[in-house]
Protein backbone atom coordinates (compact mmCIF):
# COMPACT_ATOMS: atom_id res chain seq x y z
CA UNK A 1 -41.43 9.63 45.39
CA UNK A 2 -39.77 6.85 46.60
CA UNK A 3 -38.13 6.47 49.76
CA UNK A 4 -34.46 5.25 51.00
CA UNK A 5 -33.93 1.88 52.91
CA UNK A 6 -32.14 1.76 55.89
CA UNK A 7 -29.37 -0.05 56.63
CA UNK A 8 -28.32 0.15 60.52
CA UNK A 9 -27.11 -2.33 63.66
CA UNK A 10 -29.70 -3.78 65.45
CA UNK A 11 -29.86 -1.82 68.95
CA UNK A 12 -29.89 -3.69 72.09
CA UNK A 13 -33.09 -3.99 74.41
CA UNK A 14 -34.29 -0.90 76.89
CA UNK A 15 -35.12 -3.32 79.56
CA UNK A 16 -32.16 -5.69 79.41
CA UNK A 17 -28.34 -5.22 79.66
CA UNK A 18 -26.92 -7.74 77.45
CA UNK A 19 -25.33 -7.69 73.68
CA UNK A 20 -27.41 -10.60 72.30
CA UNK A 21 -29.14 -9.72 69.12
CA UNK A 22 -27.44 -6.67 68.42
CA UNK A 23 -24.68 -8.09 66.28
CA UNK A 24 -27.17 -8.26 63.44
CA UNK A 25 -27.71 -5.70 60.20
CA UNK A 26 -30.98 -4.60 59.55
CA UNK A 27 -32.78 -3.25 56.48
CA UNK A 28 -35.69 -0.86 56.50
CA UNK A 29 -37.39 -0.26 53.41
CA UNK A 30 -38.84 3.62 53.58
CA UNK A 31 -42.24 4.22 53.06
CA UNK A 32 -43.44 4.89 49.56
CA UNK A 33 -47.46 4.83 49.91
CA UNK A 34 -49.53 6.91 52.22
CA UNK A 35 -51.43 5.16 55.09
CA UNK A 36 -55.06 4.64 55.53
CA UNK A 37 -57.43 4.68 58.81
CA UNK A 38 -60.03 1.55 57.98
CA UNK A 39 -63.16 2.59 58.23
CA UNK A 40 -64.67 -0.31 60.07
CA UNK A 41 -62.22 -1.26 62.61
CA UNK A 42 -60.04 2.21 62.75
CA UNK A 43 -56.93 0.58 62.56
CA UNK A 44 -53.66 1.93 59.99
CA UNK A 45 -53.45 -0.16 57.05
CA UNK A 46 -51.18 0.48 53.61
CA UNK A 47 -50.61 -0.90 50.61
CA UNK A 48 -47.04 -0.58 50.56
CA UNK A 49 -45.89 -4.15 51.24
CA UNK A 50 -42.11 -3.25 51.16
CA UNK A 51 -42.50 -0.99 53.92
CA UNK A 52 -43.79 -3.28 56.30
CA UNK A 53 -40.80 -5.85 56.03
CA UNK A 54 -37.37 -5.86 57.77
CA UNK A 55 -34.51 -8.08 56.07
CA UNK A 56 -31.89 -9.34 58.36
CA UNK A 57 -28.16 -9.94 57.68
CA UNK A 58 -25.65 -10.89 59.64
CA UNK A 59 -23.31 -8.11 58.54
CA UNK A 60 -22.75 -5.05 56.71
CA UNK A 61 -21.37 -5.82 53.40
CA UNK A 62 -23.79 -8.70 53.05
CA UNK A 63 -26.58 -5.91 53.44
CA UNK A 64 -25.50 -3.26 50.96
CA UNK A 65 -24.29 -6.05 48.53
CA UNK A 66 -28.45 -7.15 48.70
CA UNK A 67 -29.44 -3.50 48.00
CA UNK A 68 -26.98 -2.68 45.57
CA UNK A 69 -28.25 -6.05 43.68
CA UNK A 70 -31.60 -5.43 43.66
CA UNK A 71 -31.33 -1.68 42.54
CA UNK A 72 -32.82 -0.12 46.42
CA UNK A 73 -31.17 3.02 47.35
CA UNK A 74 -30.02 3.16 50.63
CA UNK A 75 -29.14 5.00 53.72
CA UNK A 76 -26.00 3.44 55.97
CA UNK A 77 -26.16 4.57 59.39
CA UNK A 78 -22.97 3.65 61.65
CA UNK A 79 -23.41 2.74 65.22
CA UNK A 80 -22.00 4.75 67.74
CA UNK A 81 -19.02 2.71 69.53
CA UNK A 82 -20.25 1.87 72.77
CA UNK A 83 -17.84 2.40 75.82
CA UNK A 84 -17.49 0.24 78.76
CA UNK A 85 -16.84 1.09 81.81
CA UNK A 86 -15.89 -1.76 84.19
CA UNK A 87 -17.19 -1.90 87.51
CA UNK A 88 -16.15 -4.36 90.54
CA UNK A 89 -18.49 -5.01 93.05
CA UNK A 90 -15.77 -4.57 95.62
CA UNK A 91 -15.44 -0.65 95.02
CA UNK A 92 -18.38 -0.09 96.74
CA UNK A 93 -16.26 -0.71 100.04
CA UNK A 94 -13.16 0.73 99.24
CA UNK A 95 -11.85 3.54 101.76
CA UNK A 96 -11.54 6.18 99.52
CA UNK A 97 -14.71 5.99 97.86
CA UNK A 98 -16.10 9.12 96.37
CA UNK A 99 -19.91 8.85 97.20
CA UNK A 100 -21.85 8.69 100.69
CA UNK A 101 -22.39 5.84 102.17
CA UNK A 102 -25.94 5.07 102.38
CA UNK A 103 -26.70 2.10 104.94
């Protein structure tokens, strides 16, 4: 059975606010081999090479044109818009602010 790859927009840090790196397409190859647990050190190995590499592009088209090319079926999914709300740091004295003030 072989697994889709994954075609999405790299997602921006937890930890940070800013847009850098997220402008980037990434693909995923799916996982088409079970996983092992070594028996000396524990750890999860495979032997399913494809699934352990992520392929970079620096947009969409460029992405499915690689998979289409190469024969990988694939999964597109489309990044929610992201919605921006401006803030000034001068509303937190206006008069008719909504919230308590706290100090």
């Amino acid at each position: 059975m072989l697994m889709r790859a994954r075609i999405y927009r790299q997602s921006k840090p937890a930890g940070q606010s800013g847009q850098a790196m997220t402008h980037t397409w990434v693909l995923d190859y799916g996982q088409n081999r079970p996983r092992h647990i070594d028996s000396l050190m524990g750890w999860t190995g495979s032997t399913d090479t494809p699934s352990q590499l992520q392929l970079q592009f620096p947009d969409q088209d460029s992405a499915i044109a690689y998979a289409t090319t190469q024969g990988i079926a694939y999964d597109i999914e489309i990044p929610a818009p992201r919605h921006r709300r401006p803030k000034a740091y001068a509303d937190n004295f206006r008069y008719d602010r909504i919230q308590n003030w706290t100090h």
